[in-house]
N, C-alpha and C. Protein backbone atom coordinates (compact mmCIF):
# COMPACT_ATOMS: atom_id res chain seq x y z
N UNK A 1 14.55 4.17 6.36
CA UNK A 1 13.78 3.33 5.47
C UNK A 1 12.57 4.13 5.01
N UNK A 2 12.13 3.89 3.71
CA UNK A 2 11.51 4.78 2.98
C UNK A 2 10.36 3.72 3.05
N UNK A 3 8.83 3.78 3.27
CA UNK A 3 7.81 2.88 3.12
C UNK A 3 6.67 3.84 2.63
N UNK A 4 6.17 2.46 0.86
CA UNK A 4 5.06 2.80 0.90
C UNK A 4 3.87 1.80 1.30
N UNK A 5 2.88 2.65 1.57
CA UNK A 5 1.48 1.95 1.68
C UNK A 5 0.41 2.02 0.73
N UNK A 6 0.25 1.34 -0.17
CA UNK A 6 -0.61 1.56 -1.13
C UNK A 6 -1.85 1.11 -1.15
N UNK A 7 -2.45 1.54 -1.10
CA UNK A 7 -3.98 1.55 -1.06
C UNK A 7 -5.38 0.79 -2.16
N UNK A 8 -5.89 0.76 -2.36
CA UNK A 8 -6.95 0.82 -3.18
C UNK A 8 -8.54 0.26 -2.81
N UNK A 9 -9.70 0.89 -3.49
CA UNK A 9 -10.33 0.38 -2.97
C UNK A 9 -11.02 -1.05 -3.07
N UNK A 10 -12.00 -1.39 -2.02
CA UNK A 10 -12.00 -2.79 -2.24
C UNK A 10 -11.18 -3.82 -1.12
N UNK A 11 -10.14 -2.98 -0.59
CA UNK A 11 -9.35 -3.14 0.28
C UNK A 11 -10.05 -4.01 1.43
N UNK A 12 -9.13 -4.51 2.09
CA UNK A 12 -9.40 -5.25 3.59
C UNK A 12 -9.19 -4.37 4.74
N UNK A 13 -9.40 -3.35 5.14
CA UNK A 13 -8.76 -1.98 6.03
C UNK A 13 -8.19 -2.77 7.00
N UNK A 14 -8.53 -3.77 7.51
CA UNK A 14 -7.52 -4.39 8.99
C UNK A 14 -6.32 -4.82 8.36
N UNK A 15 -6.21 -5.52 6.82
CA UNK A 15 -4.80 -5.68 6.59
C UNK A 15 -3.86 -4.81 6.37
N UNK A 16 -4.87 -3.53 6.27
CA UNK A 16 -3.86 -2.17 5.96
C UNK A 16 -3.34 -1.38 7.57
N UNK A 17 -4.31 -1.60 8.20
CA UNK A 17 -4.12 -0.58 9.76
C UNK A 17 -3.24 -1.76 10.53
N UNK A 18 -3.37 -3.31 9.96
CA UNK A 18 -2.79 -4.67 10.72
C UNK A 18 -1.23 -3.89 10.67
N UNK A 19 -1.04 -3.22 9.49
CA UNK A 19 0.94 -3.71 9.26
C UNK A 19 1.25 -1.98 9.27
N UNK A 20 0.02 -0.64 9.33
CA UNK A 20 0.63 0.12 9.44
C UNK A 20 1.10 0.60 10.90
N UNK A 21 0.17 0.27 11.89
CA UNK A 21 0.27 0.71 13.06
C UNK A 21 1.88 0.32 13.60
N UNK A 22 2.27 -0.98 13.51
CA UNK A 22 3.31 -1.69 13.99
C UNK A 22 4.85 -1.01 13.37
N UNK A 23 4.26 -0.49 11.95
CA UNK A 23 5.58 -0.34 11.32
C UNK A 23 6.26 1.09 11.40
N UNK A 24 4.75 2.13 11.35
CA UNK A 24 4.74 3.50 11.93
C UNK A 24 5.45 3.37 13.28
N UNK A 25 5.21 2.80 14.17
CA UNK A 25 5.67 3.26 15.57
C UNK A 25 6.85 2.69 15.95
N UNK A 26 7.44 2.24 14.62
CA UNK A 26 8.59 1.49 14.62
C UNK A 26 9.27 3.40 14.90
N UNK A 27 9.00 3.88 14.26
CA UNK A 27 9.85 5.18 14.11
C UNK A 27 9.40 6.44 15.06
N UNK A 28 7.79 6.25 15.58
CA UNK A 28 7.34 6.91 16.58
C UNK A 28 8.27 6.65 18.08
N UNK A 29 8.70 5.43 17.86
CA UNK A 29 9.05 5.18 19.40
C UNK A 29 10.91 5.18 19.22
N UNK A 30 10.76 5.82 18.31
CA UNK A 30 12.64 5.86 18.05
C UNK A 30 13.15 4.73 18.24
N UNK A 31 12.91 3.56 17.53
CA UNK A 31 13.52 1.96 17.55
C UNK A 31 14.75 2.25 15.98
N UNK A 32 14.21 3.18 15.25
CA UNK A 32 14.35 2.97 14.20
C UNK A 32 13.57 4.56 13.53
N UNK A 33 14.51 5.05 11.91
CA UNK A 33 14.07 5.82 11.56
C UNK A 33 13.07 5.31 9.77
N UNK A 34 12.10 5.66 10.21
CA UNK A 34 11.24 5.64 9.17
C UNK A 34 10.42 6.52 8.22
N UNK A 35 10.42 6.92 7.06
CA UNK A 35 9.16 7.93 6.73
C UNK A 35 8.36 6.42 5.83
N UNK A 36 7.14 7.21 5.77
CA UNK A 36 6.28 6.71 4.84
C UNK A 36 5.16 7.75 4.10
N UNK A 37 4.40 7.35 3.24
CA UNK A 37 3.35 7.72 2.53
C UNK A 37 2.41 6.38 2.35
N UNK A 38 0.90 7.22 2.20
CA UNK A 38 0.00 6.15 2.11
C UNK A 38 -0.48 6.48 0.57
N UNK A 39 0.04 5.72 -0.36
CA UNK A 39 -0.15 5.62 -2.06
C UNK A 39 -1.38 5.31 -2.37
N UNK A 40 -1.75 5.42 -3.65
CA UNK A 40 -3.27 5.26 -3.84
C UNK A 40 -3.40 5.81 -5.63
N UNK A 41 -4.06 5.44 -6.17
CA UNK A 41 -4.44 6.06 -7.73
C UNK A 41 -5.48 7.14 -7.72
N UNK A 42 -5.87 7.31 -6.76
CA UNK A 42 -7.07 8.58 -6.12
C UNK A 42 -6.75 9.13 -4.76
N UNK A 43 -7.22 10.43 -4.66
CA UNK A 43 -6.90 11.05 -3.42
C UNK A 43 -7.34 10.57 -2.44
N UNK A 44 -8.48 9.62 -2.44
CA UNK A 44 -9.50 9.19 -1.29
C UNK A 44 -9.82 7.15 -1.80
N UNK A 45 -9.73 6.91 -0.78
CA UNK A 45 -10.41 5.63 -0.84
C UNK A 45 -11.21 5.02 0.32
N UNK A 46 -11.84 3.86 -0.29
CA UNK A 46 -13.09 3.73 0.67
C UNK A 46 -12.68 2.22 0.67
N UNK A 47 -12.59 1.71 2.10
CA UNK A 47 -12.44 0.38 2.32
C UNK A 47 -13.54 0.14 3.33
N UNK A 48 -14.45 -1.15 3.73
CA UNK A 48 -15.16 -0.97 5.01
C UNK A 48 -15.81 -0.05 5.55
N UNK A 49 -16.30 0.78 4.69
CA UNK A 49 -17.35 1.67 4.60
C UNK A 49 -16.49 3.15 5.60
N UNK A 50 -14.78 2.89 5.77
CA UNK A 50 -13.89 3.91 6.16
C UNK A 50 -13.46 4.59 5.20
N UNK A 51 -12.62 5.78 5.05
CA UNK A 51 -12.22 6.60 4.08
C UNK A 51 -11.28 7.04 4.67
N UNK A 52 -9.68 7.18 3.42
CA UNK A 52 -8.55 6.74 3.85
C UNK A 52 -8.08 8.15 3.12
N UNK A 53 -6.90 9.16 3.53
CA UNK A 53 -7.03 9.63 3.00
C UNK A 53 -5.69 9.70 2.34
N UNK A 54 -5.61 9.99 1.24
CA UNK A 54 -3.91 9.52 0.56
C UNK A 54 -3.10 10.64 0.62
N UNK A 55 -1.58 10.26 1.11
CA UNK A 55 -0.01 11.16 0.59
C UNK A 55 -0.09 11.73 -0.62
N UNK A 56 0.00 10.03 -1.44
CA UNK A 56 0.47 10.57 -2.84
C UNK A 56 -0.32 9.94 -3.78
N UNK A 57 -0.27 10.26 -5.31
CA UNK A 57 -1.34 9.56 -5.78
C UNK A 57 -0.46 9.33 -7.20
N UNK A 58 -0.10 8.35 -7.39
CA UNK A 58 0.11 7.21 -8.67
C UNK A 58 2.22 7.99 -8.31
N UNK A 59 2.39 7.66 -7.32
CA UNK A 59 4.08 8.05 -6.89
C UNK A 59 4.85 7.10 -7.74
N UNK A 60 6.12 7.08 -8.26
CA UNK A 60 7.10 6.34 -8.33
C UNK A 60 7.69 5.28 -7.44
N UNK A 61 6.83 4.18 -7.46
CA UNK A 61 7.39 3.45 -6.19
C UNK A 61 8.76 2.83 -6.09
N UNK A 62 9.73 3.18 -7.25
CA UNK A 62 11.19 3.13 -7.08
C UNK A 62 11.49 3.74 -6.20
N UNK A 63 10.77 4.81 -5.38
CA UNK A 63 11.06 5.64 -5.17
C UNK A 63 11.68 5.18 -3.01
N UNK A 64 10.99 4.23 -2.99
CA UNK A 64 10.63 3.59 -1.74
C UNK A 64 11.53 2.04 -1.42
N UNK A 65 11.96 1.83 -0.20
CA UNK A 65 12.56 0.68 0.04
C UNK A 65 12.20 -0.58 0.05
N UNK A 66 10.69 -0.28 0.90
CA UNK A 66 9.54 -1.20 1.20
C UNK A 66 8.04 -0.87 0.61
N UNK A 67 7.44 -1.70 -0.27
CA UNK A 67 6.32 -1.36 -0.65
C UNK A 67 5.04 -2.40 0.25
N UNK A 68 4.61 -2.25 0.49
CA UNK A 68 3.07 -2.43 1.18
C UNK A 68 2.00 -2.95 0.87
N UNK A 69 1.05 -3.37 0.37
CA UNK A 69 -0.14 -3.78 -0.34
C UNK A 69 -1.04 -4.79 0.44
N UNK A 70 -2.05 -3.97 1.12
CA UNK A 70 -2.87 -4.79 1.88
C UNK A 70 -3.66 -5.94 1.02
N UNK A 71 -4.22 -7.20 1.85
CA UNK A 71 -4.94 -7.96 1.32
C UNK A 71 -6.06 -7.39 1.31
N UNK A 72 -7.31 -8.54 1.07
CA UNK A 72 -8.41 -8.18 1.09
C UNK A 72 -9.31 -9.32 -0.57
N UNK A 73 -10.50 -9.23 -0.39
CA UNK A 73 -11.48 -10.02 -1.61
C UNK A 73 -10.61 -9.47 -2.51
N UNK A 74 -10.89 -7.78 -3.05
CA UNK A 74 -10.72 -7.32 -3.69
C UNK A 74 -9.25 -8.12 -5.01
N UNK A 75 -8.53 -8.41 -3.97
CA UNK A 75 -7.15 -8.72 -4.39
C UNK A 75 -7.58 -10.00 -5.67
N UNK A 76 -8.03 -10.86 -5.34
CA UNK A 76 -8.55 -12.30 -6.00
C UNK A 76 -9.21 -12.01 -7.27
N UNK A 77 -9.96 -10.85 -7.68
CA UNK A 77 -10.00 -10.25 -8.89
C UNK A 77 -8.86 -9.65 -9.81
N UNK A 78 -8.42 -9.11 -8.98
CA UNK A 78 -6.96 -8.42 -9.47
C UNK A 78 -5.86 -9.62 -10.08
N UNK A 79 -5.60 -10.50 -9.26
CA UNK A 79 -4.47 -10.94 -9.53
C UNK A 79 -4.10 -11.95 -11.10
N UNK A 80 -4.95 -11.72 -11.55
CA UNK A 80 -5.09 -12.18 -13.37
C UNK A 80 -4.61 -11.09 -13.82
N UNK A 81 -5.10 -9.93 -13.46
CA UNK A 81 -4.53 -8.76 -14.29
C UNK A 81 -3.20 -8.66 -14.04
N UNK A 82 -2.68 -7.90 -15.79
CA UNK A 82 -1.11 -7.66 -15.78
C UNK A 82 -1.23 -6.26 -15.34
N UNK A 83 -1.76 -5.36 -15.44
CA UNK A 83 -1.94 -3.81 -14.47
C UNK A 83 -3.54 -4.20 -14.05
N UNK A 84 -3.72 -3.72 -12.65
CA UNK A 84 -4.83 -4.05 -12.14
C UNK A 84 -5.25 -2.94 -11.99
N UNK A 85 -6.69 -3.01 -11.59
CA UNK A 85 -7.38 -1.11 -11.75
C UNK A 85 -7.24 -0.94 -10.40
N UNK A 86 -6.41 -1.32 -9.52
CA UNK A 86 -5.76 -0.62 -8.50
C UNK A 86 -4.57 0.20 -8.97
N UNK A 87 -4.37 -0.20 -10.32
CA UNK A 87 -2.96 0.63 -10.68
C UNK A 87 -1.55 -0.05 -10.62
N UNK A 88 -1.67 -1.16 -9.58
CA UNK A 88 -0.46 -2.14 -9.81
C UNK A 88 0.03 -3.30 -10.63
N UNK A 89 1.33 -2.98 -11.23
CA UNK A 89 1.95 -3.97 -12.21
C UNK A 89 2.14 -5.22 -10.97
N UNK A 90 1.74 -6.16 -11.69
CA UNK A 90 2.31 -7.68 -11.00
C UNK A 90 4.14 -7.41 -11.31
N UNK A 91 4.75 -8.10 -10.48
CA UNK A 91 6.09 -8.09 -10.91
C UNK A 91 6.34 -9.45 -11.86
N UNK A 92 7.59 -8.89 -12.24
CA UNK A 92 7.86 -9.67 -13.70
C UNK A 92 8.71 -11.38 -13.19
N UNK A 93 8.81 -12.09 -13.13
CA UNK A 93 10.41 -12.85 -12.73
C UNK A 93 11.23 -12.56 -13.27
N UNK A 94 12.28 -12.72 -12.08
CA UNK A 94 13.36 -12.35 -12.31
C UNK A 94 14.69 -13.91 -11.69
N UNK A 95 15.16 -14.11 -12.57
CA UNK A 95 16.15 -15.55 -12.75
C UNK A 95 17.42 -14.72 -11.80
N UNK A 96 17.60 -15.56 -11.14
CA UNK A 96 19.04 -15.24 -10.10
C UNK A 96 20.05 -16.45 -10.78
């Protein structure tokens, strides 16, 4: 399984370290094989006065099985926007 973690700042850092620690050691402890990258629209971000430092920066997230996106305030601004200046498209609906 391919996982990204995408980043931005503004971020909640415990919702990001909440779901990476658990999901990383999914593959540290050989339960399961995993890679990941930690995504981001900049090389560096600042959440909680921490600094995060990024894989990749504006990746193809087709590229990935599972995508990631911590909460946080930040988010509640964003989510009006159709691209948010975190860089993420809202997804579209899709009719089954």
């Amino acid at each position: 399984m391919n996982v990204a973690f995408c980043i931005y700042e503004g971020m909640t850092a415990l919702d990001f370290v909440g779901a990476y620690d658990p999901i990383t050691r999914l593959d540290r402890m050989e339960f399961m094989s995993i890679s990941w990258d930690i995504c981001a629209q900049t090389e560096t971000v600042s959440a909680n006065r921490l600094e995060f430092t990024v894989d990749r920066v504006e990746p193809d997230l087709g590229d990935y099985d599972l995508i990631f996106i911590p909460g946080g305030y930040a988010t509640r601004d964003l989510r009006h926007e159709r691209r948010s200046s975190s860089g993420f498209e809202q997804p579209q609906a899709v009719r089954i």
